[in-house]
Protein backbone atom coordinates (compact mmCIF):
# COMPACT_ATOMS: atom_id res chain seq x y z
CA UNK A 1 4.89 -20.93 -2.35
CA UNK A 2 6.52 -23.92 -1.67
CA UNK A 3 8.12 -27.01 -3.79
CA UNK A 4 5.84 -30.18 -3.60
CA UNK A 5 7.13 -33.67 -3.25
CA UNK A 6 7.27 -34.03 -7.40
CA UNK A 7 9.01 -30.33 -7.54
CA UNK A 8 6.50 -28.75 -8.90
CA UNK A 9 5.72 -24.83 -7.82
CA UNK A 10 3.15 -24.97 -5.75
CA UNK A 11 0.77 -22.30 -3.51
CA UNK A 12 -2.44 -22.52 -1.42
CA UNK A 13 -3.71 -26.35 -1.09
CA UNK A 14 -1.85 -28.31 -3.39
CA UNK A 15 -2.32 -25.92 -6.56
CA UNK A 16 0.64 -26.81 -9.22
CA UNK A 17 1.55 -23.34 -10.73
CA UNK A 18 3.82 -25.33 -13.36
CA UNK A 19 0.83 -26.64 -14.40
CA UNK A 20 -1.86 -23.80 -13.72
CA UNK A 21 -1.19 -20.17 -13.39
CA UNK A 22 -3.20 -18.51 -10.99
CA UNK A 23 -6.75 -17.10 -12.66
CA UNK A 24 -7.02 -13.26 -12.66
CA UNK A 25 -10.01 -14.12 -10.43
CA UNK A 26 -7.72 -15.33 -7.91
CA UNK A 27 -5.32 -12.58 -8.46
CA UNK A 28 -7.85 -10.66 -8.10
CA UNK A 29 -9.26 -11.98 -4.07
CA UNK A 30 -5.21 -12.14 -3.29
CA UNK A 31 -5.02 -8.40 -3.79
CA UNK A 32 -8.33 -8.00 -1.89
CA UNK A 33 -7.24 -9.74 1.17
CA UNK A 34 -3.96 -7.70 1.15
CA UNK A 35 -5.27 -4.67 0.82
CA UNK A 36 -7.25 -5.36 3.85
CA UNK A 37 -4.89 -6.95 5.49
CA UNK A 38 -2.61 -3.58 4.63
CA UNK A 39 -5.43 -1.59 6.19
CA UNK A 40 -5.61 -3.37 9.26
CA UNK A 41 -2.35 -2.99 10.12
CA UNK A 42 -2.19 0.78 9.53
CA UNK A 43 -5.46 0.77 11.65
CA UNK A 44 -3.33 -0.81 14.00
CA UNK A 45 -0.43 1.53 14.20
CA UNK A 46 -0.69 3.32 17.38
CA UNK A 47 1.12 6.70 15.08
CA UNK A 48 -0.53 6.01 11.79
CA UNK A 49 -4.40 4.57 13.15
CA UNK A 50 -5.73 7.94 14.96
CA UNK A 51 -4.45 9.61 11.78
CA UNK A 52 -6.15 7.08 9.29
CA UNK A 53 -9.73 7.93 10.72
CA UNK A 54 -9.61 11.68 10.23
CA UNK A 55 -8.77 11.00 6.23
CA UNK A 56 -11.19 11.05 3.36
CA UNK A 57 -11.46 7.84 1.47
CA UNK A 58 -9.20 8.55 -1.33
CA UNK A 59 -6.62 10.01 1.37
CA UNK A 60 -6.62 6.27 3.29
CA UNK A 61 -6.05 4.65 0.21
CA UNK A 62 -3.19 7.10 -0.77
CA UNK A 63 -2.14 5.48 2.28
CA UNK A 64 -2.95 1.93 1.77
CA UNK A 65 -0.84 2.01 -1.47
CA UNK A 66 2.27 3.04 0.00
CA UNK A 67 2.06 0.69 2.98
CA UNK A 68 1.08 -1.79 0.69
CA UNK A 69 4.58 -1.21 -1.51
CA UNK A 70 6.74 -0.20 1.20
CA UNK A 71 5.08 -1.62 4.68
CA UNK A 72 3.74 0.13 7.62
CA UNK A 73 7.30 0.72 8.67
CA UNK A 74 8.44 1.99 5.65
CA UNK A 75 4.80 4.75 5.29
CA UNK A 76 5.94 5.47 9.12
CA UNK A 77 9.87 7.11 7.26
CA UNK A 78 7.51 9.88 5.56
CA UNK A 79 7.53 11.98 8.87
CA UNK A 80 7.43 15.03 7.06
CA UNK A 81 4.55 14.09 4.48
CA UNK A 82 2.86 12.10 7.78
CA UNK A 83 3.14 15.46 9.87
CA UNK A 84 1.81 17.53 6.72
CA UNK A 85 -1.13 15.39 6.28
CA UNK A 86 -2.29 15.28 9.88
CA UNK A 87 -1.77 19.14 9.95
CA UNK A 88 -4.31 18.97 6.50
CA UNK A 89 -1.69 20.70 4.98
CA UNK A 90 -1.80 18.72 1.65
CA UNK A 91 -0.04 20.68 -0.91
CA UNK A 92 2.81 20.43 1.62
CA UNK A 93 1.69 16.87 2.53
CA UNK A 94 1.74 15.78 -1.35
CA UNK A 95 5.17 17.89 -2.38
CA UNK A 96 6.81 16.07 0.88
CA UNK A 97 5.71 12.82 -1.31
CA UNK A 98 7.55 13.99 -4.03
CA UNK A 99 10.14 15.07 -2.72
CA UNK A 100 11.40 11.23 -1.95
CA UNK A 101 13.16 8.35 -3.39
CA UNK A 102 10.24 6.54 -3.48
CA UNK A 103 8.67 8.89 -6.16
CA UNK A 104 11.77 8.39 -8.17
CA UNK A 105 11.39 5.06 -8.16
CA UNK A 106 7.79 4.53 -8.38
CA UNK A 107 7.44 7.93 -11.40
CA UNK A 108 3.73 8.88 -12.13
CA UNK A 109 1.96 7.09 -9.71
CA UNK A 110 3.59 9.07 -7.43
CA UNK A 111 2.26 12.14 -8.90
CA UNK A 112 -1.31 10.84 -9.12
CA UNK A 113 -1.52 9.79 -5.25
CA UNK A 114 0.13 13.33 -4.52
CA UNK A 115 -2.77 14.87 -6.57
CA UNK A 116 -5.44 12.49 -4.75
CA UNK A 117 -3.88 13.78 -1.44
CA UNK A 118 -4.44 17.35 -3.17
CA UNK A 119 -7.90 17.15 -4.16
CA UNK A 120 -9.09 14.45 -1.10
């Protein structure tokens, strides 16, 4: 985002969010290019990458979300949950999750990505 020459709130090419909010249809493609984004650069990760390939689908995005919140550095503090999951030891994995700040802060959907780390 950035100020144009009128001051006007403005992102992308010249689009005035003062006098336009962004569409939920371009919301919507923002949040698709992070994500992917976000999963490129746990693909990336020489720690997080090898690990990211053995996982089920709904165990990578598990993943995807809390790199997307926190950032690949931030996924890379959750040694004990990391070490958990790569041992596919997910009731430890997914109580590890829990047993964090970050669940605190972020309540149930912590509890439903430890459950998707449960059931895979």
């Amino acid at each position: 985002m950035y100020t144009d020459s009128t001051g006007h709130r403005t992102i992308g090419v010249g689009h005035n969010l003062d006098a336009r909010p962004i569409s939920p249809r371009a919301a919507d493609t923002i949040l698709e290019d992070d994500v992917l984004q976000t999963i490129a650069e746990i693909q990336r990760d020489q720690t997080l990458g090898p690990l990211f390939d053995t996982l089920s689908a709904n165990r990578q995005m598990v993943l995807v979300n809390m790199a997307f919140n926190l950032g690949v550095p931030g996924l890379k503090g959750f040694k004990q949950f990391l070490g958990q999951l790569a041992q596919a030891q997910y009731d430890r994995a997914a109580e590890a999750m829990l047993n964090s700040l970050w669940a605190r802060q972020v309540g149930m959907r912590s509890h439903r990505l430890a459950e998707m780390i449960r059931q895979g």
